[in-house]
Protein backbone atom coordinates (compact mmCIF):
# COMPACT_ATOMS: atom_id res chain seq x y z
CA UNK A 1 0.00 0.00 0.00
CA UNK A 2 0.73 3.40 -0.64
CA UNK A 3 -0.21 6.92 1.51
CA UNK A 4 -2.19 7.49 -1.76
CA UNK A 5 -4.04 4.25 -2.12
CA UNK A 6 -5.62 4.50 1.58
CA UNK A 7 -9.03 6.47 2.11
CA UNK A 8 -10.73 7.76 5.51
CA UNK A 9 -14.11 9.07 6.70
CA UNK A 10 -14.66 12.49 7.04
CA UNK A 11 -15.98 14.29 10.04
CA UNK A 12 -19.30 14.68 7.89
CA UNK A 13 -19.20 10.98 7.24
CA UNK A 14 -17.77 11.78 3.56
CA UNK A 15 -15.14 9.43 2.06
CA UNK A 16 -12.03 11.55 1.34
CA UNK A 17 -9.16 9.73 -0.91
CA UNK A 18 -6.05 10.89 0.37
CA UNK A 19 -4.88 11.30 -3.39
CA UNK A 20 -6.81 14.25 -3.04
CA UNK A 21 -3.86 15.40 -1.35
CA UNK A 22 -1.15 14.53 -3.45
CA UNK A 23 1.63 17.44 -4.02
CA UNK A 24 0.82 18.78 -0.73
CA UNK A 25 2.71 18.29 2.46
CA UNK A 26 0.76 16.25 5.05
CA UNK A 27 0.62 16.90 8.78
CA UNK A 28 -1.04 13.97 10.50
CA UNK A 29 -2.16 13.95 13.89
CA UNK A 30 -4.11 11.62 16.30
CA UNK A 31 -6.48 14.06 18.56
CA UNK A 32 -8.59 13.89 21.46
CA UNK A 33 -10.60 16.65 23.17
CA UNK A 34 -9.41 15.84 26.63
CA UNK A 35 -6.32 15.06 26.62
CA UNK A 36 -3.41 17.64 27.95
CA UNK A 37 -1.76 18.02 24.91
CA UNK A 38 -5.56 18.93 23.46
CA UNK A 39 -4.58 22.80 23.86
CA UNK A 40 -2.07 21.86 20.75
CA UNK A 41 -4.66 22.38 18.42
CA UNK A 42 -4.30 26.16 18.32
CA UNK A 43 -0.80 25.67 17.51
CA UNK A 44 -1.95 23.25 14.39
CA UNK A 45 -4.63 26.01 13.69
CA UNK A 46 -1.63 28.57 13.42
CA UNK A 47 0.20 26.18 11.26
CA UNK A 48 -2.13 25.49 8.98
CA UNK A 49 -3.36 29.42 8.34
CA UNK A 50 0.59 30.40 7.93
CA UNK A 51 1.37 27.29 5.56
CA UNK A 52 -1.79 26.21 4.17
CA UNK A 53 -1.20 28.78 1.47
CA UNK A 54 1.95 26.94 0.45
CA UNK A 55 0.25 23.65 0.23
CA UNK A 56 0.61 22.05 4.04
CA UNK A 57 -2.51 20.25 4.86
CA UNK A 58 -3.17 19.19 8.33
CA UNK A 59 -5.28 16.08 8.47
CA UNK A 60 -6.35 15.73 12.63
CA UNK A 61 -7.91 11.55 13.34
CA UNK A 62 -9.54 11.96 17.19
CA UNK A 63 -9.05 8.37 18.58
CA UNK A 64 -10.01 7.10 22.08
CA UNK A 65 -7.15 4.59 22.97
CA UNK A 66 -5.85 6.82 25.26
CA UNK A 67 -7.20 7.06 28.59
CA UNK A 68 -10.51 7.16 27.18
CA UNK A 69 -10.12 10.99 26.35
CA UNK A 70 -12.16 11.09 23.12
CA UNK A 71 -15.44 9.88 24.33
CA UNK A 72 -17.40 12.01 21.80
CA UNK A 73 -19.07 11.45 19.10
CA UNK A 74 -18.28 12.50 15.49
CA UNK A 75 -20.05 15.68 15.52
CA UNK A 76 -19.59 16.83 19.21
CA UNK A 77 -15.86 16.31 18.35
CA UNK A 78 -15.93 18.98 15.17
CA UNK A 79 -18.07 20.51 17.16
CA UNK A 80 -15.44 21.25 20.04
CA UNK A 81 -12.39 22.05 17.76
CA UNK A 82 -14.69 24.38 16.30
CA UNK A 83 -15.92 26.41 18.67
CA UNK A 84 -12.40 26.10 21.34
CA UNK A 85 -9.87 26.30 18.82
CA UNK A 86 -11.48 27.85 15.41
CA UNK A 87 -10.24 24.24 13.47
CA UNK A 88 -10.57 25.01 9.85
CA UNK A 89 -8.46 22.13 8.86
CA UNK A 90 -10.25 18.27 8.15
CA UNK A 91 -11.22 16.34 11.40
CA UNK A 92 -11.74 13.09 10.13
CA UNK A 93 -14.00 10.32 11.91
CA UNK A 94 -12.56 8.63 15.12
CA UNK A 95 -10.48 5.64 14.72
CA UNK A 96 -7.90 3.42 16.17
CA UNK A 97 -4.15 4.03 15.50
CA UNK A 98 -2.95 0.47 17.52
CA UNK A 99 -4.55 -2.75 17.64
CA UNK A 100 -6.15 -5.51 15.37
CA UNK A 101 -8.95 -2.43 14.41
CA UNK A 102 -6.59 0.21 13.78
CA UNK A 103 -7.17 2.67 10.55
CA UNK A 104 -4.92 1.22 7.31
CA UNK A 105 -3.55 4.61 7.06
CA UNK A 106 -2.15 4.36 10.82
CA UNK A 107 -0.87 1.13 10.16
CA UNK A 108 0.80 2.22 6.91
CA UNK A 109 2.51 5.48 8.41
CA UNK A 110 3.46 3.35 11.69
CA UNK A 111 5.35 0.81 9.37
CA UNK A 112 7.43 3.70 7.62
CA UNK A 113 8.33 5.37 10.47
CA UNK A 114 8.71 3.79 13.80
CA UNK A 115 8.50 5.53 17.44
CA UNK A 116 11.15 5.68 19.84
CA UNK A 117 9.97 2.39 21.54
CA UNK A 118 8.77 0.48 18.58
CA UNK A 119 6.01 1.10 16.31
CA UNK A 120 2.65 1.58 17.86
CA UNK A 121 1.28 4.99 18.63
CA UNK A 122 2.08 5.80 22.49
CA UNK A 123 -0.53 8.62 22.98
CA UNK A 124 -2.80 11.14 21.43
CA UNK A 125 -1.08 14.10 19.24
CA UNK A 126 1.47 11.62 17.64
CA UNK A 127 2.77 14.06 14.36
CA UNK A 128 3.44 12.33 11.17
CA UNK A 129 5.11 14.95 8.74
CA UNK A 130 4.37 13.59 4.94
CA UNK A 131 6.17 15.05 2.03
CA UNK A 132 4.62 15.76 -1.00
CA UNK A 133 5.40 12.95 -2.91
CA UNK A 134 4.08 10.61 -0.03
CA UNK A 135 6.95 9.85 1.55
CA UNK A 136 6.71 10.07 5.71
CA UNK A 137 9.69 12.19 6.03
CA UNK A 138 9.51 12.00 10.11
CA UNK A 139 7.43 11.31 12.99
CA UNK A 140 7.32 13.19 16.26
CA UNK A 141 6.00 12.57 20.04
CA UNK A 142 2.77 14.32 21.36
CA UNK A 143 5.49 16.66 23.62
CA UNK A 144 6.98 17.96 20.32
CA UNK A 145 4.86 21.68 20.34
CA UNK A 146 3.41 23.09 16.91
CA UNK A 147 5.25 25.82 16.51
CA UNK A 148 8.17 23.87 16.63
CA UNK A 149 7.37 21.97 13.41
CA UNK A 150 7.68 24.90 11.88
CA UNK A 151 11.37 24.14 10.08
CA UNK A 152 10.34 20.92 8.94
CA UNK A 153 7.18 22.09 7.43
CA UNK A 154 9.33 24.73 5.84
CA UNK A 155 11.91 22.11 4.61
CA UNK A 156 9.37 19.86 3.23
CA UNK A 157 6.89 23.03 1.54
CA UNK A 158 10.49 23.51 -0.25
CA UNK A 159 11.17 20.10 -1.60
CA UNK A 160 9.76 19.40 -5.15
């Protein structure tokens, strides 16, 4: 499988192809709404406004693996990035990122770039930066800010 071949549900229950998004750059994230990194979504916000315009797209996947801190459903989820943090970038539908039920596309990006202790996702706001040929150029931990993903989103916006 390729990053292009795999598909998710949109917030709105939409299918969305994610060769819709070839030639940009890709930030994925796992999200939850009660979580302590959750405040990070402003900072993703900010990204995306500054960067969007270049071609970043940040593509956010709420999941509930961890500590049970996405209990929401689909629309009270959209609904909360919404009206806390002003999210204009996709919220897809919740998933799983580990396990025998997690999404293809986690298991894909997992198997290109591994985590510090192995593969499997240890927490919510896990940052997969994508390049725009599909390639996972890097991975980063929940603690890794926003803001300081700005160099390698500029890095990647000017790759070819």
């Amino acid at each position: 499988m390729t990053l292009y071949e795999a598909s998710a549900k949109l917030n709105s229950g939409e299918r969305k192809s994610l060769a819709d998004y070839r030639g940009s750059v890709l930030l994925i994230v796992n999200v939850a709404s009660k979580c302590g990194f959750t405040p990070q979504y402003q900072g993703l916000q900010a990204l995306y406004e500054k960067y969007q315009p270049q071609g970043l797209e940040i593509l956010a996947f709420p999941c509930d693996q961890f500590g049970h801190q996405e209990p929401g459903s689909d629309a009270e989820i959209m609904s909360f990035c919404q009206t806390n943090f002003g999210v204009t970038f996709p919220v897809f539908s919740k998933i799983d990122v580990n396990g025998p039920r997690a999404d293809p596309l986690y298991t894909y990006l997992k198997g290109q770039k591994g985590g510090l202790l192995g593969s499997a996702i240890k927490w919510n706001f896990t940052k997969f930066l994508v390049g725009r040929t599909g390639v996972v150029l890097d991975r980063f931990p929940p603690t890794t800010t926003p803001a300081s993903l700005a160099q390698p989103i500029e890095a990647a916006l000017a790759l070819a």
